[in-house]
C-alpha atoms as a PDB file:
ATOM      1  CA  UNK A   1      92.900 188.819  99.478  1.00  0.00           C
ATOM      2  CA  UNK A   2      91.768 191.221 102.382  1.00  0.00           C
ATOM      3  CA  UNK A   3      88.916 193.435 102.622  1.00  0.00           C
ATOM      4  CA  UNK A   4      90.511 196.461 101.836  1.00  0.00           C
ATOM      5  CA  UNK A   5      91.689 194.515  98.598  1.00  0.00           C
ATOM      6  CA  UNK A   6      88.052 193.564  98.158  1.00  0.00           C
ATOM      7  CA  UNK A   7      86.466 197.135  98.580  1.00  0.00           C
ATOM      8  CA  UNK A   8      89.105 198.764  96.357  1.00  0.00           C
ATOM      9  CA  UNK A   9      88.359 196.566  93.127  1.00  0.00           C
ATOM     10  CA  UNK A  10      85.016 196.593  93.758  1.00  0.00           C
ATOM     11  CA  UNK A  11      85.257 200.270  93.182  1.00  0.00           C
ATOM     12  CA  UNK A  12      87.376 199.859  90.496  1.00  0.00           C
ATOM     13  CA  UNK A  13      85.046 197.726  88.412  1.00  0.00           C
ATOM     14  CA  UNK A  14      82.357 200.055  88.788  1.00  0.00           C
ATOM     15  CA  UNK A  15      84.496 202.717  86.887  1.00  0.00           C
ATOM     16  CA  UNK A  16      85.762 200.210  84.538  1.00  0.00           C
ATOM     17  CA  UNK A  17      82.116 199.132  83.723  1.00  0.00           C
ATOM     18  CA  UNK A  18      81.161 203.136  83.161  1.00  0.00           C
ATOM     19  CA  UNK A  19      83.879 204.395  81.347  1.00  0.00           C
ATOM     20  CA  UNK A  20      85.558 201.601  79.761  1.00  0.00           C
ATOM     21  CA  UNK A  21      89.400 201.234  80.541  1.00  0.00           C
ATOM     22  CA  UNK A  22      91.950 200.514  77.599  1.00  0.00           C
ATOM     23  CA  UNK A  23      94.710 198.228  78.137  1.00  0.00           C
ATOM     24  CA  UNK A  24      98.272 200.828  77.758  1.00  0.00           C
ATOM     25  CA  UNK A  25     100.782 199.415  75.888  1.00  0.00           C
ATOM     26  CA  UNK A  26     104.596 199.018  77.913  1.00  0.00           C
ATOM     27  CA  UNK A  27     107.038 202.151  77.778  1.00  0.00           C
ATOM     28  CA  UNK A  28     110.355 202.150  78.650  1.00  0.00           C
ATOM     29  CA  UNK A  29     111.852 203.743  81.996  1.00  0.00           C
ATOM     30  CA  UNK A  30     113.671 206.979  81.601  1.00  0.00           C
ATOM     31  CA  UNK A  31     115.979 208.389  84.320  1.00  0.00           C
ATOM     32  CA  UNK A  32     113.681 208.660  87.033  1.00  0.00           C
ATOM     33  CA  UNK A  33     115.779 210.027  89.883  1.00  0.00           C
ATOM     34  CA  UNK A  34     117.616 212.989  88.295  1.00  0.00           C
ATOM     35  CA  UNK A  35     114.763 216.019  88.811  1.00  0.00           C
ATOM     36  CA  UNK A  36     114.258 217.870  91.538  1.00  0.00           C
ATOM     37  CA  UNK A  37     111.602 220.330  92.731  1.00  0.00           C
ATOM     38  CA  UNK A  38     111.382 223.150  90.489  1.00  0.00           C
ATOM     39  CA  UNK A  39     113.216 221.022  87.484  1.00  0.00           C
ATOM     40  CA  UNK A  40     111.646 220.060  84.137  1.00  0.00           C
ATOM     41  CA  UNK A  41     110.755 216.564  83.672  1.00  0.00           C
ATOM     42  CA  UNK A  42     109.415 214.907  80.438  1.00  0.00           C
ATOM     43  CA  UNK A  43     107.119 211.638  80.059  1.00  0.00           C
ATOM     44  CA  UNK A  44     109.152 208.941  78.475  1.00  0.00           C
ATOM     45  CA  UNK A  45     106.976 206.344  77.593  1.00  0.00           C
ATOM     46  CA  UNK A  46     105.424 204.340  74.173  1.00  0.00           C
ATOM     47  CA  UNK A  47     104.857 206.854  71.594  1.00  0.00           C
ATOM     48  CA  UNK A  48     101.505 208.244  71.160  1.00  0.00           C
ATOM     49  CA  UNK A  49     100.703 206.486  74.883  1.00  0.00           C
ATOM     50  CA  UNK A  50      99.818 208.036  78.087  1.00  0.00           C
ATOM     51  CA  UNK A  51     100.436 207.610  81.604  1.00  0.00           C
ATOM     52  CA  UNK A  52      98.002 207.804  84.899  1.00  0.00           C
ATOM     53  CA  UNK A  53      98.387 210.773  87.048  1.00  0.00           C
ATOM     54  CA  UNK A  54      97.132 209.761  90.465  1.00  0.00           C
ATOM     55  CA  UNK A  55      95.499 211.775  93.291  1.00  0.00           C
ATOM     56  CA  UNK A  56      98.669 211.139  95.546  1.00  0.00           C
ATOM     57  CA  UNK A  57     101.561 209.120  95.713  1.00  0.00           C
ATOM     58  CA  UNK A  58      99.860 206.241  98.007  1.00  0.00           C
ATOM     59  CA  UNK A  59      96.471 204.896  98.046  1.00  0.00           C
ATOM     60  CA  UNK A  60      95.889 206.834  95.562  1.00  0.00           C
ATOM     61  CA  UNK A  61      93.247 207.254  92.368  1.00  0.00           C
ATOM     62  CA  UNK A  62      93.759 207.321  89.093  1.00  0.00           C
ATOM     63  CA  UNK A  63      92.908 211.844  88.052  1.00  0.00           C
ATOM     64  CA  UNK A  64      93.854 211.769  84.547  1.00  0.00           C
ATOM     65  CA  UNK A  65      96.751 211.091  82.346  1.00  0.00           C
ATOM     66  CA  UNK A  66      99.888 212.546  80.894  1.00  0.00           C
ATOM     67  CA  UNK A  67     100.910 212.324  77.542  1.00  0.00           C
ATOM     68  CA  UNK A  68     104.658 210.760  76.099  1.00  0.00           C
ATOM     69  CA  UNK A  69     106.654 213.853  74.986  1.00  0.00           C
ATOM     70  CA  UNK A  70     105.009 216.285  77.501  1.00  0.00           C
ATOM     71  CA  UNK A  71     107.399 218.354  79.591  1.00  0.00           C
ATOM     72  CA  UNK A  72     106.149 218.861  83.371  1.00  0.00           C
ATOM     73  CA  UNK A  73     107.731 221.101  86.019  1.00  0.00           C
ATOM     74  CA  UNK A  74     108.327 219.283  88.945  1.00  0.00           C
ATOM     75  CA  UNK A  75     106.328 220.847  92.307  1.00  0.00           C
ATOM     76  CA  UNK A  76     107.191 218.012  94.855  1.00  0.00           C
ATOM     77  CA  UNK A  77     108.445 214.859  95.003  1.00  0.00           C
ATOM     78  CA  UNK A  78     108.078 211.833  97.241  1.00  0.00           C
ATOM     79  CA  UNK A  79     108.695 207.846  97.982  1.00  0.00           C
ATOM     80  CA  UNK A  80     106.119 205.533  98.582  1.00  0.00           C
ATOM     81  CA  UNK A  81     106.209 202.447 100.758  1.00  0.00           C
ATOM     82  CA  UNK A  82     107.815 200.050  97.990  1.00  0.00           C
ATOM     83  CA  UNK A  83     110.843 203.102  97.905  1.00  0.00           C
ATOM     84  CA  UNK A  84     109.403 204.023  94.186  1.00  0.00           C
ATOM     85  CA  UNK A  85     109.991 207.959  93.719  1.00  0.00           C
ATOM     86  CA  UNK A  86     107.188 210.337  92.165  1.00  0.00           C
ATOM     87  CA  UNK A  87     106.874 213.470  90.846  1.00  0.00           C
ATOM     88  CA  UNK A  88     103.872 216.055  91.616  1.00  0.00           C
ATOM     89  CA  UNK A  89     103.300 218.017  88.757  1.00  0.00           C
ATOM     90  CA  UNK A  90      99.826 219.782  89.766  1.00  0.00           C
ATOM     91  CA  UNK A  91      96.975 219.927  91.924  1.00  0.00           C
ATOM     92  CA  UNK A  92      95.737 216.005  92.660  1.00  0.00           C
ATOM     93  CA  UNK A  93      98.659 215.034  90.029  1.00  0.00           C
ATOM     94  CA  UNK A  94     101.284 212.489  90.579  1.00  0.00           C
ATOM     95  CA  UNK A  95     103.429 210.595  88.400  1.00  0.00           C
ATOM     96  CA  UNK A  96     105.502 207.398  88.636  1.00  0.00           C
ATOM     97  CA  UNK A  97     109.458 208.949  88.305  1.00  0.00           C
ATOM     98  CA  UNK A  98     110.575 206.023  86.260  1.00  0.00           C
ATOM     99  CA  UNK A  99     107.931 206.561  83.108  1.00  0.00           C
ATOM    100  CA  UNK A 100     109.897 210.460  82.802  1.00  0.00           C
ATOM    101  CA  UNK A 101     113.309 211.737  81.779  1.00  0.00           C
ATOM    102  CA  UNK A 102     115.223 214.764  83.277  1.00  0.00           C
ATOM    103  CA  UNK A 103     114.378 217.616  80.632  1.00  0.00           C
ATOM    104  CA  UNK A 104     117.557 219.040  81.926  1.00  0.00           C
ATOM    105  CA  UNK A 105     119.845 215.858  81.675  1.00  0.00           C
ATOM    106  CA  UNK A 106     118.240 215.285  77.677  1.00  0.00           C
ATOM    107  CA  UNK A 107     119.402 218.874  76.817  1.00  0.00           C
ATOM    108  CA  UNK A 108     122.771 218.425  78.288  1.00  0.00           C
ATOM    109  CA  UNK A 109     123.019 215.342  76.747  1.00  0.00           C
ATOM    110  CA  UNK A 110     122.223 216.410  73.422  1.00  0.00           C
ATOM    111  CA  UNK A 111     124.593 219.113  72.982  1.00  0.00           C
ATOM    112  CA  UNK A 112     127.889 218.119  70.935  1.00  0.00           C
ATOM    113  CA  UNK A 113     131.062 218.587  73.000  1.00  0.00           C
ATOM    114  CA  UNK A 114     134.798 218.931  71.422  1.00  0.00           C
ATOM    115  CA  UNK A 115     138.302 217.606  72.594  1.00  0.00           C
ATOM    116  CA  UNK A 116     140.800 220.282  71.427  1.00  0.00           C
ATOM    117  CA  UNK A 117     144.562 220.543  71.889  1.00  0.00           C
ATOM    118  CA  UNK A 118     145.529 224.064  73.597  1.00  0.00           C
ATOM    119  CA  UNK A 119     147.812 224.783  70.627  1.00  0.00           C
ATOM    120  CA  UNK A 120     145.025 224.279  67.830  1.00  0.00           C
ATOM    121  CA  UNK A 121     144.801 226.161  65.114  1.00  0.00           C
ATOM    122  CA  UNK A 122     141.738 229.254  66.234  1.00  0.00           C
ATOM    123  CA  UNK A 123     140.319 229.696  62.812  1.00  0.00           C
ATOM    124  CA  UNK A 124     140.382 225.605  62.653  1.00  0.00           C
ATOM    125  CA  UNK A 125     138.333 225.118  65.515  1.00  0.00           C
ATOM    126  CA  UNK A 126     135.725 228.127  65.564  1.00  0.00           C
ATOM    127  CA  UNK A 127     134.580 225.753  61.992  1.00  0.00           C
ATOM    128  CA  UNK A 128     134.846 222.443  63.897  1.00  0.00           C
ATOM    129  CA  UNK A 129     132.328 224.553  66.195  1.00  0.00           C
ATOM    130  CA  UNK A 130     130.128 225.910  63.676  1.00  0.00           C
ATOM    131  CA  UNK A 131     129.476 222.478  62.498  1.00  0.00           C
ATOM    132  CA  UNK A 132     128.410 221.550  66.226  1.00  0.00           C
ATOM    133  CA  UNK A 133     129.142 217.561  65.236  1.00  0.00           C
ATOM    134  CA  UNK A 134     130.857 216.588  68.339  1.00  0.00           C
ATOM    135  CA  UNK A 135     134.269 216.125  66.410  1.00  0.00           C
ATOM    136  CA  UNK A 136     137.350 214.813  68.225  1.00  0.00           C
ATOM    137  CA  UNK A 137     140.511 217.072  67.055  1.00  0.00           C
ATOM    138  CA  UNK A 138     143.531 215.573  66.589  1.00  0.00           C
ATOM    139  CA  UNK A 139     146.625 217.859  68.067  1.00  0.00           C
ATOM    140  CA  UNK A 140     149.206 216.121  66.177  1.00  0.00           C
ATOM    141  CA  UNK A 141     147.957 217.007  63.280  1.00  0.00           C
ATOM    142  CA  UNK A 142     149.944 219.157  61.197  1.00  0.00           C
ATOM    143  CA  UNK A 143     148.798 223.044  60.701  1.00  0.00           C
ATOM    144  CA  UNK A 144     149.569 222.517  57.337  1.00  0.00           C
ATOM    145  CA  UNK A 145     147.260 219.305  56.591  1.00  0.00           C
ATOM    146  CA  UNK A 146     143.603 218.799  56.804  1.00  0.00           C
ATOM    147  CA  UNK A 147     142.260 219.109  60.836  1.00  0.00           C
ATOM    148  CA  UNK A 148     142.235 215.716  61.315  1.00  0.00           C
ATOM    149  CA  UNK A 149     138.769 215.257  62.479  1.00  0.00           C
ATOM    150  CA  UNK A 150     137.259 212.542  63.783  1.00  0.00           C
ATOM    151  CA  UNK A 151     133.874 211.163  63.793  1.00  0.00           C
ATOM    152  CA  UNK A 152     132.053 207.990  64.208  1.00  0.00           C
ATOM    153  CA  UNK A 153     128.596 208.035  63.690  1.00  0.00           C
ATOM    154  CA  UNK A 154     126.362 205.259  65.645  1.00  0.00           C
ATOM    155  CA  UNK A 155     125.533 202.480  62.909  1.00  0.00           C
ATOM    156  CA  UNK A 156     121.794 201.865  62.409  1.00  0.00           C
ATOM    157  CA  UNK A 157     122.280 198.103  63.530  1.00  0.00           C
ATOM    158  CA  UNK A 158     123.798 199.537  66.473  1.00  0.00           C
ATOM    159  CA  UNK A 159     121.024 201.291  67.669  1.00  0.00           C
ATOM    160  CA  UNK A 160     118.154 198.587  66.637  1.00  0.00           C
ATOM    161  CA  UNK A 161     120.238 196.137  68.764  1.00  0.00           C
ATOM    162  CA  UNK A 162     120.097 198.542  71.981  1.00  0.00           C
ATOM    163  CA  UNK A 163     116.670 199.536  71.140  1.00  0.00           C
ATOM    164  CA  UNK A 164     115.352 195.963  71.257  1.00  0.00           C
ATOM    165  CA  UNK A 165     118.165 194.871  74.236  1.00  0.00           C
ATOM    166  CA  UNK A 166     116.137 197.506  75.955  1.00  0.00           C
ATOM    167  CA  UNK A 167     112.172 196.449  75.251  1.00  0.00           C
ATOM    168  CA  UNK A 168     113.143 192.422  75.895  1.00  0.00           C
ATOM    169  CA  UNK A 169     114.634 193.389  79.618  1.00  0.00           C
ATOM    170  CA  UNK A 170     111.156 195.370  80.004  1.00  0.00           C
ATOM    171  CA  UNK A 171     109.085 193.012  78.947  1.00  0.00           C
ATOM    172  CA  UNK A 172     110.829 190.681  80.551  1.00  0.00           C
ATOM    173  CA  UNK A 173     110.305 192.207  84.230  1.00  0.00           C
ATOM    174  CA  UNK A 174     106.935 192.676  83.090  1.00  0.00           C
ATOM    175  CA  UNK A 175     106.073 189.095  82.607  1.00  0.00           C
ATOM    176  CA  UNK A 176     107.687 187.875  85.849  1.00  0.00           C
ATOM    177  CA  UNK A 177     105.938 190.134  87.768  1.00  0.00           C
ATOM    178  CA  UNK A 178     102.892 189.097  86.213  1.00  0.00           C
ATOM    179  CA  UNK A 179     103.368 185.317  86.862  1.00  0.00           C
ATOM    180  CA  UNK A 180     104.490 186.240  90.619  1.00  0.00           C
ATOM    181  CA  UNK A 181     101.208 187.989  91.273  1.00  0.00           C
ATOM    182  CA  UNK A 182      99.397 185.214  89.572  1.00  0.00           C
ATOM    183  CA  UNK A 183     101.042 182.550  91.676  1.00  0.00           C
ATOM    184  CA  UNK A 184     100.165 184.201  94.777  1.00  0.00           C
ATOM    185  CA  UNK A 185      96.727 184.953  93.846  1.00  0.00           C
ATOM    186  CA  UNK A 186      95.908 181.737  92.530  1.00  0.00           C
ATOM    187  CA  UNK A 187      98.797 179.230  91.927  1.00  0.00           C
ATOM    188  CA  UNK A 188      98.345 180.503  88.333  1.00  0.00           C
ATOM    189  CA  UNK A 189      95.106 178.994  87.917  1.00  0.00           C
ATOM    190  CA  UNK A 190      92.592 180.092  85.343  1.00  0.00           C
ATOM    191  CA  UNK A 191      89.769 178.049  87.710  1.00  0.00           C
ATOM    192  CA  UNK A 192      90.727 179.544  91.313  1.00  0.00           C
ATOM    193  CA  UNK A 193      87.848 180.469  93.114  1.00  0.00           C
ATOM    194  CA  UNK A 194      87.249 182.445  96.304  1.00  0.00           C
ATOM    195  CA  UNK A 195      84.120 184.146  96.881  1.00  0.00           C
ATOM    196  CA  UNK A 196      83.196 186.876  94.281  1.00  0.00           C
ATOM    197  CA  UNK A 197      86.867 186.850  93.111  1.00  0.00           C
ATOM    198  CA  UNK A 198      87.456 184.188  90.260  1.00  0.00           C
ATOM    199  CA  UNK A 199      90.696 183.101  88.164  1.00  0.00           C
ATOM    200  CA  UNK A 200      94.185 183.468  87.492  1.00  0.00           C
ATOM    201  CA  UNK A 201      94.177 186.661  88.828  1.00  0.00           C
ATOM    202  CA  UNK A 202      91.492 186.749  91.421  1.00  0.00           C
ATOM    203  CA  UNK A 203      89.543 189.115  89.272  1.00  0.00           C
ATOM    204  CA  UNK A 204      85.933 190.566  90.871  1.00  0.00           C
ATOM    205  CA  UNK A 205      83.174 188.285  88.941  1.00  0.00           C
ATOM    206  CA  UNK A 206      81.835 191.701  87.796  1.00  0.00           C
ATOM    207  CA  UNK A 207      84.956 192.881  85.879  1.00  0.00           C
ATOM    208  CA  UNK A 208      84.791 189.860  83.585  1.00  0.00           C
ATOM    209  CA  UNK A 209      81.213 190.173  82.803  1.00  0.00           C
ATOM    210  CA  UNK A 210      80.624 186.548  82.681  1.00  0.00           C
ATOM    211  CA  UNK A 211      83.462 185.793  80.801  1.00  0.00           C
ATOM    212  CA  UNK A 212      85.616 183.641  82.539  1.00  0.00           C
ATOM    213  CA  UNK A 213      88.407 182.478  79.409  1.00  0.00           C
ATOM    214  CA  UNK A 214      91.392 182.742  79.696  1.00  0.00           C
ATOM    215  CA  UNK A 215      91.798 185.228  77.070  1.00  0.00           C
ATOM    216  CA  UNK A 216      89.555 187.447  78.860  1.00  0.00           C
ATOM    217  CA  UNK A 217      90.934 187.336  82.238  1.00  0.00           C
ATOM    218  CA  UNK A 218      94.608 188.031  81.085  1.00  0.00           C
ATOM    219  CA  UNK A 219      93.030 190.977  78.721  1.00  0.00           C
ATOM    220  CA  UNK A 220      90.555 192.484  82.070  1.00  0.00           C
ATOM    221  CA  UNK A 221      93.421 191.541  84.533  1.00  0.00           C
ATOM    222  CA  UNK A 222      96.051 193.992  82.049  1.00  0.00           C
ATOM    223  CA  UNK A 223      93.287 196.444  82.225  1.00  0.00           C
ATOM    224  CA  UNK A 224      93.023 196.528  85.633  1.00  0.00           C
ATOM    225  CA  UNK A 225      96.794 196.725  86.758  1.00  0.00           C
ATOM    226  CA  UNK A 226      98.143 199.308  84.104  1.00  0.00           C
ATOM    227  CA  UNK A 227      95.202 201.414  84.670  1.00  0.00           C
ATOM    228  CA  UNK A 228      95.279 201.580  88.527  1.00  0.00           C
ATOM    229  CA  UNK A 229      99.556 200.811  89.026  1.00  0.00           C
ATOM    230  CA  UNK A 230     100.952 202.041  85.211  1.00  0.00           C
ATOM    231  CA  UNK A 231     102.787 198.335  85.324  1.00  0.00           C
ATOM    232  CA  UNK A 232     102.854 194.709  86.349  1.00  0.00           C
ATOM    233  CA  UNK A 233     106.173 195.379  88.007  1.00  0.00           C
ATOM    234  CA  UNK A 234     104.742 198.714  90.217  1.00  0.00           C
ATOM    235  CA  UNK A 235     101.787 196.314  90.953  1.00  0.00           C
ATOM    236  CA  UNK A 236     104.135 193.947  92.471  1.00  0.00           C
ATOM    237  CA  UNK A 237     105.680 196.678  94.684  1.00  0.00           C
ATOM    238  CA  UNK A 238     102.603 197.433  96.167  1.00  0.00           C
ATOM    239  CA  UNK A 239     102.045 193.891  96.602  1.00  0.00           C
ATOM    240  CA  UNK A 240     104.985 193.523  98.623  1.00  0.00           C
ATOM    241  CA  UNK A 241     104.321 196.543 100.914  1.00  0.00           C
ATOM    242  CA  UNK A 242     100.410 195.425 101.447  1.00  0.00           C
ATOM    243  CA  UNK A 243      99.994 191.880 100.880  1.00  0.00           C
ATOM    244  CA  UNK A 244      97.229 192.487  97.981  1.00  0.00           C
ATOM    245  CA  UNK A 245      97.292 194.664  94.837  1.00  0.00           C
END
């Protein structure tokens, strides 16, 4: 723990103390290196949830938030010292690439497509169209017999499985980025002591208000990284590039 370290969550804790800063629930990452300047980009994240939008993309402070669903143009973009891209998407706002999806690539995406022989049938195919259902059409089939469609639609189980696949991997980064910060801050202990800075995570006495459980520091120490880094695993990056987060 350096002094820079030491300065910056001192003036951290003052605005947590002020305002009052809400622990933000986990998103999922969307695909966070498709836009470029000028593209559309939209905030992929828990539903309902926000994300920080920072002053710059390094060393930066936290200006405001942006909302999951809302649809950005892209004005800049940029790499920070851990090689994470972000996007600027106004004056003093930057956000963390990997919490947005290409606007672009979702609309693409979206759209049915067909696989059609050249020899099918016209009238058959401008009502496979109509339908815009992504069917498959099947050349063999004989002009005379039904159009010989072909659709498969994702089963419900199939899509709960992926869904949850997909929140266990990121929660699982999550957590080991968490216990890797601990360990270096502390070992992982709850009693660690070292000046003003106390606990598991080497938390400024002053952010847990004379609380010193365990409960509390993991619920001031979630507080403190989502707010200033949007994640356990971005607070790790800039871990690695400064030797303190």
């Amino acid at each position: 723990m350096n002094i820079k370290s030491n300065v910056l969550k001192s003036v951290f804790a003052a605005g947590l103390a002020l305002t009052g800063v809400a622990a933000i629930s986990l998103g999922t990452n969307g695909q966070a290196d498709a836009a470029t300047v000028g593209e559309s980009v939209t905030v992929d994240y828990n539903d309902g949830q926000s994300i920080a939008t920072w002053s710059n993309y390094h060393t930066a402070s936290v200006t405001g938030s942006a909302k999951d669903g809302s649809t950005w143009t892209v004005l800049n973009t940029a790499y920070d010292a851990s090689g994470a891209k972000w996007y600027k998407i106004g004056d003093r706002k930057w956000i963390l690439a990997k919490y947005t999806t290409d606007s672009t690539t979702t609309s693409a995406a979206s759209t049915s497509s067909y696989s059609t022989n050249n020899n099918t049938n016209t009238n058959a195919n401008s009502s496979a169209a109509s339908k815009n259902y992504g069917y498959s059409y099947n050349s063999n089939t004989s002009s005379s017999t039904s159009t010989g469609y072909s659709y498969s639609a994702p089963s419900a189980s199939t899509s709960s499985t992926t869904s949850s696949s997909s929140t266990t991997s990121s929660s699982s980064a999550e957590e080991a980025a968490k216990t890797w910060i601990a360990n270096k801050e502390s070992g992982g202990s709850y009693t660690a002591s070292n000046g003003n800075y106390y606990g598991k995570y080497q938390l400024s006495r002053s952010y847990l208000n004379g609380d010193t459980s365990a409960a509390n520091q993991e619920k001031v120490a979630n507080s403190y990284v989502l707010s200033r880094y949007g994640s356990w695993t971005a607070a790790k990056s800039f871990w690695l590039a400064n030797g303190w987060y």
